[in-house]
C-alpha atoms as a PDB file:
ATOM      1  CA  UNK A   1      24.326  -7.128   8.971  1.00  0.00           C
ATOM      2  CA  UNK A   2      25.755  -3.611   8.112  1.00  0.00           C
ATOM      3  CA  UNK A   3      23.887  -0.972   8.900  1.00  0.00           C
ATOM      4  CA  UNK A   4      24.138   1.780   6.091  1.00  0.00           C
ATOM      5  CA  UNK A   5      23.919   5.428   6.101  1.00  0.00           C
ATOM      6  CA  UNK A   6      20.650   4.725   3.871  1.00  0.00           C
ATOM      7  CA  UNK A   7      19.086   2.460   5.904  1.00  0.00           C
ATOM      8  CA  UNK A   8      19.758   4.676   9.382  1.00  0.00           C
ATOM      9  CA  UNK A   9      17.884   7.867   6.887  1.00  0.00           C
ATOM     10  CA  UNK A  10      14.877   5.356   5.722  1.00  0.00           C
ATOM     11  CA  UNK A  11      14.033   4.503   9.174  1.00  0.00           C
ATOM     12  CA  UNK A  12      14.537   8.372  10.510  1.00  0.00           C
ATOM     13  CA  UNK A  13      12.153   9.652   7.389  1.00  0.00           C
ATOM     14  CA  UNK A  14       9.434   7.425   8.166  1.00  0.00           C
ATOM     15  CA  UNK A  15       9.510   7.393  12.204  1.00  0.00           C
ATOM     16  CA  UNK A  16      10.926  10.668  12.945  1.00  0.00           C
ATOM     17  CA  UNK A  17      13.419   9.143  15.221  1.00  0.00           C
ATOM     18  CA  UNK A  18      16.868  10.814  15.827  1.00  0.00           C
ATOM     19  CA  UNK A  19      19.772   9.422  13.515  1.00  0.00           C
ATOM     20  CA  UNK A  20      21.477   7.856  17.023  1.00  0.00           C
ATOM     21  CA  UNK A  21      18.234   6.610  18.044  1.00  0.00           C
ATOM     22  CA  UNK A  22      17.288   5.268  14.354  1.00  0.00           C
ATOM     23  CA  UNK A  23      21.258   3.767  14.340  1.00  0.00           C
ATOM     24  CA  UNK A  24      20.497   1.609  17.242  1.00  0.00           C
ATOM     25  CA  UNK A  25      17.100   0.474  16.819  1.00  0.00           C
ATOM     26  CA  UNK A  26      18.781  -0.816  13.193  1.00  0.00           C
ATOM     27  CA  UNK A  27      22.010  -2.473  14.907  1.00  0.00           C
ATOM     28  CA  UNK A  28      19.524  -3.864  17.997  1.00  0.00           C
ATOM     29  CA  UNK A  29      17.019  -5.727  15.399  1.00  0.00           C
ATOM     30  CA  UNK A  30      19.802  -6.549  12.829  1.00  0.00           C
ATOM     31  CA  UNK A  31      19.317  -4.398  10.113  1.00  0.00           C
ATOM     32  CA  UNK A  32      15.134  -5.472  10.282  1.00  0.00           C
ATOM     33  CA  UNK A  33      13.634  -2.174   9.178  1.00  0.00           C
ATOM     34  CA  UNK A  34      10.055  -3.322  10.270  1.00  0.00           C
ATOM     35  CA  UNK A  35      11.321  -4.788  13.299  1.00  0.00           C
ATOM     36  CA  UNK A  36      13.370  -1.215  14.302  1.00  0.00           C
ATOM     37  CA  UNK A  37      10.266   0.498  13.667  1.00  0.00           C
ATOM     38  CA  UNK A  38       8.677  -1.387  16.315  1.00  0.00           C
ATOM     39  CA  UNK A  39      11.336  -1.412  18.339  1.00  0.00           C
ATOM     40  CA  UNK A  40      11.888   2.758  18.628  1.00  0.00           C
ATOM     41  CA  UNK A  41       7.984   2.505  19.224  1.00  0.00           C
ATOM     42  CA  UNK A  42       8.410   0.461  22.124  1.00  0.00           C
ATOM     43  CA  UNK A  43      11.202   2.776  23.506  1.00  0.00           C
ATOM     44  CA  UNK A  44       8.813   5.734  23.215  1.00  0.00           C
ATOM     45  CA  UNK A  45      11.224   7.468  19.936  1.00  0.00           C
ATOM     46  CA  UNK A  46       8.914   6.804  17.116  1.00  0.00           C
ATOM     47  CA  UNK A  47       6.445   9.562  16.420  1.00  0.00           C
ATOM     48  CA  UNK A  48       4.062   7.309  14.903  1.00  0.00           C
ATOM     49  CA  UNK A  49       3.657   3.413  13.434  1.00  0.00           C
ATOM     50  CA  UNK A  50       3.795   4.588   9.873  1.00  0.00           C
ATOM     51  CA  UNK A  51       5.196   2.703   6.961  1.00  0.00           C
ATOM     52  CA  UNK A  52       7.878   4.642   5.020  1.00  0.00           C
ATOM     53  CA  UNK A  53       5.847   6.400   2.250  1.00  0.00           C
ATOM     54  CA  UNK A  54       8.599   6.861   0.086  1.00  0.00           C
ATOM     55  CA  UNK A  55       7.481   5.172  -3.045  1.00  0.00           C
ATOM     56  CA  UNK A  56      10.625   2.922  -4.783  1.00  0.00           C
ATOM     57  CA  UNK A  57       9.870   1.620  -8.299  1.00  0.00           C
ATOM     58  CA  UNK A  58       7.985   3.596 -10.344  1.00  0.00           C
ATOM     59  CA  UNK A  59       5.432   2.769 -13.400  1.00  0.00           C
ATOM     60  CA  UNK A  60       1.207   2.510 -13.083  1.00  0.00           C
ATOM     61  CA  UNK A  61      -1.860   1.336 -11.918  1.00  0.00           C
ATOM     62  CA  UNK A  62      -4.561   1.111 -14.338  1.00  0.00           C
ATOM     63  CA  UNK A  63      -8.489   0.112 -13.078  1.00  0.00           C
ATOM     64  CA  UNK A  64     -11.212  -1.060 -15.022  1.00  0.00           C
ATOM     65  CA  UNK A  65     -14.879  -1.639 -14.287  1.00  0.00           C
ATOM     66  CA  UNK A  66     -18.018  -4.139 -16.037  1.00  0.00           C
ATOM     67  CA  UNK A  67     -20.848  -6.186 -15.216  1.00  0.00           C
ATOM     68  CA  UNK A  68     -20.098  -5.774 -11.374  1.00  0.00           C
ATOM     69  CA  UNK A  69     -16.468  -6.845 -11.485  1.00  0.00           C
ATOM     70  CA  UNK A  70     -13.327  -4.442 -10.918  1.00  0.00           C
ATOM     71  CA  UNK A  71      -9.985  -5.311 -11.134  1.00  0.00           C
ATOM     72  CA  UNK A  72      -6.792  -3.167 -10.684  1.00  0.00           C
ATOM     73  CA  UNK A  73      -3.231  -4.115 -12.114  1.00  0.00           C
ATOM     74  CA  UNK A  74       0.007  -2.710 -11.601  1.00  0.00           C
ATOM     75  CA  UNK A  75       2.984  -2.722 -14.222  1.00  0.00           C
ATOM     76  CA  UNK A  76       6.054  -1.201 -13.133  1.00  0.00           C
ATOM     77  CA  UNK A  77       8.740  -0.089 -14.463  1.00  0.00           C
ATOM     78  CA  UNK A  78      12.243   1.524 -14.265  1.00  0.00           C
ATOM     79  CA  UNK A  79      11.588   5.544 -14.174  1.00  0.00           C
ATOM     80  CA  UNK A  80       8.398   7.670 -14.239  1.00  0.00           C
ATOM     81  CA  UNK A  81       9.223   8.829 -17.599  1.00  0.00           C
ATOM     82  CA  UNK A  82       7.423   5.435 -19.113  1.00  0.00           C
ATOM     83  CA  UNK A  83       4.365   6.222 -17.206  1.00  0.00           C
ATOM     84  CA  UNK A  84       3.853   9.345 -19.246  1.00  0.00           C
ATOM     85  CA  UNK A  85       4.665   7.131 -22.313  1.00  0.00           C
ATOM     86  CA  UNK A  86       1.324   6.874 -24.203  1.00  0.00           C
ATOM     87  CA  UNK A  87       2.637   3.030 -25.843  1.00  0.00           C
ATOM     88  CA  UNK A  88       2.985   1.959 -22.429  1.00  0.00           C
ATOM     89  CA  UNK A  89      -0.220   3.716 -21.153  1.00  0.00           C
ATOM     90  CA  UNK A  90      -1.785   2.401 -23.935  1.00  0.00           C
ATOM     91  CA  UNK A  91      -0.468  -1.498 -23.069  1.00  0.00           C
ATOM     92  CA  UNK A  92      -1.443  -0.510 -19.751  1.00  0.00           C
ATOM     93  CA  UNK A  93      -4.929  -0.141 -20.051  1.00  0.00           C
ATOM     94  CA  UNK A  94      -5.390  -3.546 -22.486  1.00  0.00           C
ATOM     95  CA  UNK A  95      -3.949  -5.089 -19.690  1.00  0.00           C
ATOM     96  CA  UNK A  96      -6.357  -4.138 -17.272  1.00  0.00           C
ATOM     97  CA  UNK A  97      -9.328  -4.522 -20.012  1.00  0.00           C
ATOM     98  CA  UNK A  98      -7.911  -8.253 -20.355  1.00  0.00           C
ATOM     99  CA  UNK A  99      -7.920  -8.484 -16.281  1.00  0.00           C
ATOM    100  CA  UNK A 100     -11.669  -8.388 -16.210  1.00  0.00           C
ATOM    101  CA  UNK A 101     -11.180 -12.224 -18.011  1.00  0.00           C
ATOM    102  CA  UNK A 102      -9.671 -13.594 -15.494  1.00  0.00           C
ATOM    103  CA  UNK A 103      -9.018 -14.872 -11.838  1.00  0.00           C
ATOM    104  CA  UNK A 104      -5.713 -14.080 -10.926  1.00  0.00           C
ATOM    105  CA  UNK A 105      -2.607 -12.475 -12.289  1.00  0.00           C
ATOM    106  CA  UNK A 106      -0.621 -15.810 -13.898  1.00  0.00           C
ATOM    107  CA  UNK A 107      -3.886 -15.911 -15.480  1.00  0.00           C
ATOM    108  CA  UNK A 108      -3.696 -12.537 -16.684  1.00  0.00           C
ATOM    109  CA  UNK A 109      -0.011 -13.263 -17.857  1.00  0.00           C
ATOM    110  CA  UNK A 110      -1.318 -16.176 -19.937  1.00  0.00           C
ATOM    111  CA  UNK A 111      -4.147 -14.404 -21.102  1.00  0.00           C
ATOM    112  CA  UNK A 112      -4.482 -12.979 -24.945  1.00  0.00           C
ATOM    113  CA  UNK A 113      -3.842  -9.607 -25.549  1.00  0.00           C
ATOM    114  CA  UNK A 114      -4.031  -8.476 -29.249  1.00  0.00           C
ATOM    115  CA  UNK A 115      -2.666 -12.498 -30.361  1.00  0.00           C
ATOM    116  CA  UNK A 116      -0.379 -12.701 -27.944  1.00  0.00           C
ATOM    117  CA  UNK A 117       0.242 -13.668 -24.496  1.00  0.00           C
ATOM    118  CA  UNK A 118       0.082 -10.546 -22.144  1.00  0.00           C
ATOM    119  CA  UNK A 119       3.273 -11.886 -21.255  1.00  0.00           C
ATOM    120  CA  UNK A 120       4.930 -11.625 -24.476  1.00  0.00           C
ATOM    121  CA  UNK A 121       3.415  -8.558 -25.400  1.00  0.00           C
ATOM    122  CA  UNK A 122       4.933  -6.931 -21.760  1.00  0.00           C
ATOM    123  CA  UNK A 123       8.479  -8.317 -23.025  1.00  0.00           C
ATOM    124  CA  UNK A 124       8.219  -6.841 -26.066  1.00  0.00           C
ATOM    125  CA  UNK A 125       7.743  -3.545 -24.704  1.00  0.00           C
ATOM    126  CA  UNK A 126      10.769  -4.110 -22.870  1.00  0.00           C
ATOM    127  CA  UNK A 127      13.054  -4.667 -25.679  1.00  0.00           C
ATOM    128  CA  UNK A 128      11.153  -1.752 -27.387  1.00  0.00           C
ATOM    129  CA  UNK A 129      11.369   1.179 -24.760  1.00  0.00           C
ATOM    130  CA  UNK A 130      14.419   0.423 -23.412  1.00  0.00           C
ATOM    131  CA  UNK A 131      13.303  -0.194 -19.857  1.00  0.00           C
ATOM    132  CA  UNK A 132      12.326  -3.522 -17.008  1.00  0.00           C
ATOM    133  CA  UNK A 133       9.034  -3.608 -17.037  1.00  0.00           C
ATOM    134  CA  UNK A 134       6.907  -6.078 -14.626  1.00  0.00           C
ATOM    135  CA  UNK A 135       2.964  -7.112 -14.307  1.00  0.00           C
ATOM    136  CA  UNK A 136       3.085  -6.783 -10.303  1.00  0.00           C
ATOM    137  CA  UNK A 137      -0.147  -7.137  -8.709  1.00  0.00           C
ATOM    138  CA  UNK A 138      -3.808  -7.971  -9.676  1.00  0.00           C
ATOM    139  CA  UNK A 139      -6.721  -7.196  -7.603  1.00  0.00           C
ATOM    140  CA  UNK A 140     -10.142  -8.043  -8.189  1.00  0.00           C
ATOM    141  CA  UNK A 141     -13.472  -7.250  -6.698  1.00  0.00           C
ATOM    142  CA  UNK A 142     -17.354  -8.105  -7.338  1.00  0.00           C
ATOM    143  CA  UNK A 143     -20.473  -6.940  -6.054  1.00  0.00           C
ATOM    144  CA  UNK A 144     -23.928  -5.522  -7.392  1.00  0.00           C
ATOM    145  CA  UNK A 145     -22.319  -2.353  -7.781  1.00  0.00           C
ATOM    146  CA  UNK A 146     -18.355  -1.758  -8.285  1.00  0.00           C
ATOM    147  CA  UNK A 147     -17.251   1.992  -8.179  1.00  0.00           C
ATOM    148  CA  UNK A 148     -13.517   2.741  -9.533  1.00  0.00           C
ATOM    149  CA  UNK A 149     -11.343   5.753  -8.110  1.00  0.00           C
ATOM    150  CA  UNK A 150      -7.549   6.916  -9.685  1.00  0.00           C
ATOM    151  CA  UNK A 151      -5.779   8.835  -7.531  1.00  0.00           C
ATOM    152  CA  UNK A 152      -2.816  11.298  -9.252  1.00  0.00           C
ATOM    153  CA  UNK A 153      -4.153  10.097 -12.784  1.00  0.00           C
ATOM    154  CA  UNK A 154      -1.609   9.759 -15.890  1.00  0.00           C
ATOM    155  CA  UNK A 155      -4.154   8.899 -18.215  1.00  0.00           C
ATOM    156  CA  UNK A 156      -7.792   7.373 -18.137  1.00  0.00           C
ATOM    157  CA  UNK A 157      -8.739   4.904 -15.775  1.00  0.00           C
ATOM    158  CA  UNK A 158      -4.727   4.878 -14.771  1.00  0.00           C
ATOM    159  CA  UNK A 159      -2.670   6.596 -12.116  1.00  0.00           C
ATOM    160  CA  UNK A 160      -0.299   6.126  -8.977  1.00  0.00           C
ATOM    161  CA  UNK A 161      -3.027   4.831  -6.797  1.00  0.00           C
ATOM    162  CA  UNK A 162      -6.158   2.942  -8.187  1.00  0.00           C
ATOM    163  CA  UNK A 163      -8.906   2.150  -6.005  1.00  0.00           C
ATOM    164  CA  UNK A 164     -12.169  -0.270  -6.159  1.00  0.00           C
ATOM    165  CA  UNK A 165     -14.999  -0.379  -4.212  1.00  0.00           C
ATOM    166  CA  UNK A 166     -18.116  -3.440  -4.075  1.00  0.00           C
ATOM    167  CA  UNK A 167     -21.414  -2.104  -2.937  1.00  0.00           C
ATOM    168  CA  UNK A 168     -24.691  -4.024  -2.238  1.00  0.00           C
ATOM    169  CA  UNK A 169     -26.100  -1.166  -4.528  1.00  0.00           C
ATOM    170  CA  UNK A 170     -25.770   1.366  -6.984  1.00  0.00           C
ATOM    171  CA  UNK A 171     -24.624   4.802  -5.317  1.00  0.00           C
ATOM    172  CA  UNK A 172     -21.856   6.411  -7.827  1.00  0.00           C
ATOM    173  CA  UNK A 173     -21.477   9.304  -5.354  1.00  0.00           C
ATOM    174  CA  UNK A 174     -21.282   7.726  -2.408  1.00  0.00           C
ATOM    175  CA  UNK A 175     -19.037   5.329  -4.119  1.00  0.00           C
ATOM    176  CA  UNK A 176     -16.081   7.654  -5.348  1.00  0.00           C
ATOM    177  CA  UNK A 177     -16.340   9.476  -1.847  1.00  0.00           C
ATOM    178  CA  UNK A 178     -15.610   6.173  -0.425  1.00  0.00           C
ATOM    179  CA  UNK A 179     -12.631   5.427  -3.086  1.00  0.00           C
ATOM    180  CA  UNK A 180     -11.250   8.488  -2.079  1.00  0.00           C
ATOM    181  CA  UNK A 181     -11.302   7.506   1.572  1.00  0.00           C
ATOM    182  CA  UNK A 182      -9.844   4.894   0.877  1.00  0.00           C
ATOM    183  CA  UNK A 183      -6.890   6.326  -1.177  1.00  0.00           C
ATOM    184  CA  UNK A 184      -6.216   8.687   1.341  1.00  0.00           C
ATOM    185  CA  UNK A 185      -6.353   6.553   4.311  1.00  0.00           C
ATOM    186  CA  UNK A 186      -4.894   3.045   3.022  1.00  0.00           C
ATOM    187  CA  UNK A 187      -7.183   1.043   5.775  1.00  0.00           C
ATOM    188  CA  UNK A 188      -5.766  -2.303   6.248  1.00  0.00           C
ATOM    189  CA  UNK A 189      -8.916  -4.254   5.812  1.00  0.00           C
ATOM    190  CA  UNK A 190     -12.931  -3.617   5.551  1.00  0.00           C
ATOM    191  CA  UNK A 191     -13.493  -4.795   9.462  1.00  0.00           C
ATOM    192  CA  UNK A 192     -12.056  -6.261  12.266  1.00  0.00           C
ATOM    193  CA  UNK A 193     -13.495  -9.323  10.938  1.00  0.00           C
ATOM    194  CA  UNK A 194     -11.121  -9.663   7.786  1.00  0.00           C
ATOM    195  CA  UNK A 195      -8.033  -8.118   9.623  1.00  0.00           C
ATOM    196  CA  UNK A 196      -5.180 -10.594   9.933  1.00  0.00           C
ATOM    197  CA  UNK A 197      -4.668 -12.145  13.530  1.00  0.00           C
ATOM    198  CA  UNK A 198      -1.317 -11.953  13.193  1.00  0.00           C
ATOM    199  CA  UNK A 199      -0.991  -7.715  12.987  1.00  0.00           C
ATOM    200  CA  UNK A 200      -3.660  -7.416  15.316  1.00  0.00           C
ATOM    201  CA  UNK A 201      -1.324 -10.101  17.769  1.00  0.00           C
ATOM    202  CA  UNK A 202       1.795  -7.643  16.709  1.00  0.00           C
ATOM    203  CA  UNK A 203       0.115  -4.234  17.464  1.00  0.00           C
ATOM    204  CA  UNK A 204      -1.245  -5.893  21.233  1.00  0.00           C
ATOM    205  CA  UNK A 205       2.649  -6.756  21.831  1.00  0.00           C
ATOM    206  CA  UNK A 206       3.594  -3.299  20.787  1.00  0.00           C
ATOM    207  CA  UNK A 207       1.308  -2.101  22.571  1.00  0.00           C
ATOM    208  CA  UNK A 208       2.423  -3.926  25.957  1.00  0.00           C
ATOM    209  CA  UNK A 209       6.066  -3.683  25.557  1.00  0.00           C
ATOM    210  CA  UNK A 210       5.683   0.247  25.273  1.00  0.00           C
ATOM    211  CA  UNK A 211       3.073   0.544  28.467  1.00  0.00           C
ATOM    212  CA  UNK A 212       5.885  -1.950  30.310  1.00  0.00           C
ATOM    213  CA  UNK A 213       8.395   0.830  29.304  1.00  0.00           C
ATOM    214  CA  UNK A 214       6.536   3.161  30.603  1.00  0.00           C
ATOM    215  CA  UNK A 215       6.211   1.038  34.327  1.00  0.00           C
ATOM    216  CA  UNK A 216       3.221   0.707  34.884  1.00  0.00           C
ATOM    217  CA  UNK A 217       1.704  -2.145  36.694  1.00  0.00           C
ATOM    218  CA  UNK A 218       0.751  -5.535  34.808  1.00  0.00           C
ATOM    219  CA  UNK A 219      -3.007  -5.471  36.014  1.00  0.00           C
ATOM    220  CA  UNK A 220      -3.106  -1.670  34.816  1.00  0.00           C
ATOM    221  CA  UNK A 221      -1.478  -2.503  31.200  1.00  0.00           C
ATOM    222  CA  UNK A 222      -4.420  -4.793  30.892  1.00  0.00           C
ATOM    223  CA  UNK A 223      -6.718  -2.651  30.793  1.00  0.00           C
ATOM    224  CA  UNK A 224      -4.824   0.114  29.318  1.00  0.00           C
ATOM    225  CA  UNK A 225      -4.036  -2.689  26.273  1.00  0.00           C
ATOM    226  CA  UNK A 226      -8.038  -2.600  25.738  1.00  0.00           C
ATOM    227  CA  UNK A 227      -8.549   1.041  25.041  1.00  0.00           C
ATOM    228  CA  UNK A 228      -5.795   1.039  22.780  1.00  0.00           C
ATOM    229  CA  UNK A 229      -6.467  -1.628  21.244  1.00  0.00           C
ATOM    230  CA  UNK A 230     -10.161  -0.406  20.254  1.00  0.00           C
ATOM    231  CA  UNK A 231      -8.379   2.793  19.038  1.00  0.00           C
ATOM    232  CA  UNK A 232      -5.899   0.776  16.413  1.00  0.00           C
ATOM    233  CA  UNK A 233      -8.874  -1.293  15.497  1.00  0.00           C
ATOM    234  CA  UNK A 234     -10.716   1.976  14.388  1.00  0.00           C
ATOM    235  CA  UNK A 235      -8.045   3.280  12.778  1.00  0.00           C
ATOM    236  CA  UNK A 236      -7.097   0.490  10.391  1.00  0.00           C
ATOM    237  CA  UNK A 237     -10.393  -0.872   9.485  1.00  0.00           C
ATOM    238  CA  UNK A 238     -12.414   0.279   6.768  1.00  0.00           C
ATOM    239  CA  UNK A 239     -15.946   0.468   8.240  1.00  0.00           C
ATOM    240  CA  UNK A 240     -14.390   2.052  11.933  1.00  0.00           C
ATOM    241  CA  UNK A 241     -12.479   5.100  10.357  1.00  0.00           C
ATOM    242  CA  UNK A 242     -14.159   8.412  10.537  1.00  0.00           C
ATOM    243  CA  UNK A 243     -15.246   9.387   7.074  1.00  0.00           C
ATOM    244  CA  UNK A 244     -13.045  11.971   5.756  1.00  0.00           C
ATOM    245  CA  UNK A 245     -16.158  13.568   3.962  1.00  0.00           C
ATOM    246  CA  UNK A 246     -17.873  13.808   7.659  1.00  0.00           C
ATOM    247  CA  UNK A 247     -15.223  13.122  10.289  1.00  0.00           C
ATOM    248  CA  UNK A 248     -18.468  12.614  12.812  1.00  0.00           C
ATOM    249  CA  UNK A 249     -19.330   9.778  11.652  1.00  0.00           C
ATOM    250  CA  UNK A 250     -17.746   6.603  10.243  1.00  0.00           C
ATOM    251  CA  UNK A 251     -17.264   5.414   7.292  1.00  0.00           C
ATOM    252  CA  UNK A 252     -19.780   2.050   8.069  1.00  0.00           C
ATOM    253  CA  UNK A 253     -22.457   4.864   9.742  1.00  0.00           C
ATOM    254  CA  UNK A 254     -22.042   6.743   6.509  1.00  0.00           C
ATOM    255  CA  UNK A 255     -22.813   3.617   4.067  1.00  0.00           C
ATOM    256  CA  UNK A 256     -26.531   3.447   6.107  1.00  0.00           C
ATOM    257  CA  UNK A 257     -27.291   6.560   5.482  1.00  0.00           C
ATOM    258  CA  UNK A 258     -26.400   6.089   2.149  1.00  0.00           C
ATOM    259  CA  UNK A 259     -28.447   2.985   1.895  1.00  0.00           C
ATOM    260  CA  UNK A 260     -25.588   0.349   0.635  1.00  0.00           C
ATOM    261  CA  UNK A 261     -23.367  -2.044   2.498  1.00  0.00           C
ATOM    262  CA  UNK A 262     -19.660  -1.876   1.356  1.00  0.00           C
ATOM    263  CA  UNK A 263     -18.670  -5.525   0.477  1.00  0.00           C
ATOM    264  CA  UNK A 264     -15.344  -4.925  -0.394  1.00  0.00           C
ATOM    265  CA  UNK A 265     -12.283  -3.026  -1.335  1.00  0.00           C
ATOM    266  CA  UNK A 266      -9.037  -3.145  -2.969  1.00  0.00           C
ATOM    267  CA  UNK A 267      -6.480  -0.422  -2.886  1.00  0.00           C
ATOM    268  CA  UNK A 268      -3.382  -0.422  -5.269  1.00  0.00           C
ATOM    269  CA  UNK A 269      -0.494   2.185  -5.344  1.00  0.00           C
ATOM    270  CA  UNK A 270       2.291   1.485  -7.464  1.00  0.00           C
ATOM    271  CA  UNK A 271       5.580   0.704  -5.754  1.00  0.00           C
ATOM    272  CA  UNK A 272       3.819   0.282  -2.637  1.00  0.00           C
ATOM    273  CA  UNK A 273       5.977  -2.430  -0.442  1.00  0.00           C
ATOM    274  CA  UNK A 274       9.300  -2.237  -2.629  1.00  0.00           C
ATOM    275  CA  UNK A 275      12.499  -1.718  -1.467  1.00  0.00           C
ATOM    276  CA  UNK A 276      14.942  -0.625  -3.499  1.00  0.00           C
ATOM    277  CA  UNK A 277      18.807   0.018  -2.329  1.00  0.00           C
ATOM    278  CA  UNK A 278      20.038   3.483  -3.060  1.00  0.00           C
ATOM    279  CA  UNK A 279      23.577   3.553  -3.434  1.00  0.00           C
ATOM    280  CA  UNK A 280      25.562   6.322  -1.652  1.00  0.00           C
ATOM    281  CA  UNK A 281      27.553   7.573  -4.539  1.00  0.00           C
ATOM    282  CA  UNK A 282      30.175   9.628  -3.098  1.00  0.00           C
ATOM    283  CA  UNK A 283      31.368   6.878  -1.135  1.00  0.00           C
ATOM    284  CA  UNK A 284      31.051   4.832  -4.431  1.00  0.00           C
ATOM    285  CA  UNK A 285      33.968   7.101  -5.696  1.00  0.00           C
ATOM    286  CA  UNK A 286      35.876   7.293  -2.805  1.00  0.00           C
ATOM    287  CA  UNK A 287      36.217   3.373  -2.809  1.00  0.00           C
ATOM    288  CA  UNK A 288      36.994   3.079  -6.239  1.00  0.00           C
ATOM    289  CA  UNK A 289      39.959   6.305  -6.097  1.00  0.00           C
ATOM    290  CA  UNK A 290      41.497   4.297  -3.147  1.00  0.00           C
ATOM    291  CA  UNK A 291      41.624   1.287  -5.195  1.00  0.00           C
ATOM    292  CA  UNK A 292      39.928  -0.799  -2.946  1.00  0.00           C
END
């Protein structure tokens, strides 16, 4: 695979790697951004583990509370200029209304919306403003108590980031302080519990390959692996992170004081996990003058 100029400046931006260093990590993993990222960790050249924040495709999430459910949709589309549209904030938000109907989001496609299919009525727009538009994600939570957070709001209710949080019991406060944390930190799941195998497996590999860079001894990576382990475990869950309200404590010590269990969570920012190829434009031109 070629490796790009844009691709060598993604992975520098988001591990702070030098451009020779990002090059090879690229050209060593063929072209695998996530596997490059790993890769410059292992070697010791990535300041941190961090996903590129730069956000790609562009549009909003809108949230919307009843009855102890919460869901939180994202419709994207083309620029940010239809996110300050008020039609489209206004489709938005009857799309995330209709959301509290159903399961899942090719229900919420099929769903009605005003006579028409939410589907339909999304295409429509289309045609109308001028721009791609897509219904992207659907999360949905349920508890006794379901507390809604929007993060960089456009509108009511609908933003870049939307957040829900299920509680055992009503606790608005302690609820939005949560949402917050959670907006700010992204945590990867609510406890160790509900954290995949499978990036837990990834991070322990990591983890060895760099301490095996490093030469030390396989009995001492052992029990190096377990310290640092515990310290990715409390970084990425929910209930382990230190509460950015009181850093002393964590967020799961905080919740009993406050007298609830947190049940659940969903976090949605819009564009998160898209990748979208920027085109180097001078060398666009240059092509096209040389004729080739």
């Amino acid at each position: 695979m070629a490796i790009t100029a844009a691709m060598v400046k993604e992975l520098r931006e988001s591990t702070g790697a030098g451009m020779m260093d990002a090059k090879k990590a690229l050209t060593e993993n063929n072209g695998d951004m996530e596997a490059a990222v790993d890769w410059l960790r292992t070697k010791g050249l990535a300041k941190a583990a961090k996903k590129s924040g730069r956000v790609a495709a562009e549009g909003l999430t809108a949230v919307a509370v009843e009855g102890g459910v919460g869901v939180a949709v994202e419709v994207n589309s083309e620029t940010d200029f239809v996110g300050k549209n008020a039609d489209f904030q206004k489709m938005v938000a009857g799309i995330a209304t209709v959301a509290l109907t159903v399961s899942d989001i090719d229900a919420l496609k099929a769903a009605d919306l005003n006579g028409k299919t939410v589907e339909t009525v999304v295409t429509e727009a289309v045609a109308v403003i001028g721009e791609n538009m897509t219904i992207r994600r659907m999360e949905r939570v349920e508890g006794p108590a379901v507390v809604s957070y929007v993060h960089n709001a456009a509108a009511p209710n609908m933003g870049k980031i939307g957040v829900l949080v299920a509680m055992s019991a009503e606790n608005e406060a302690f609820g939005k302080q949560v949402a917050m944390h959670i907006a700010a930190t992204n945590p990867a799941s609510l406890s160790e519990a509900d954290l995949s195998p499978a990036v837990v497996e990834k991070e322990r590999q990591v983890q060895i390959d760099i301490a095996r860079e490093l030469g030390k001894p396989e009995a001492v990576i052992e029990k190096m692996i377990v310290g640092r382990m515990q310290k990715f475990l409390e970084e990425v869950t929910l209930l382990n992170q230190k509460f950015v309200i009181n850093p002393d404590i964590t967020v799961g010590q905080a919740a009993k004081e406050a007298g609830v269990e947190i049940l659940s969570f969903a976090r949605v920012e819009v564009g998160e996990g898209i990748v979208v190829e920027k085109e180097d434009f001078a060398a666009e031109v240059a092509k096209t003058m040389s004729g080739a």
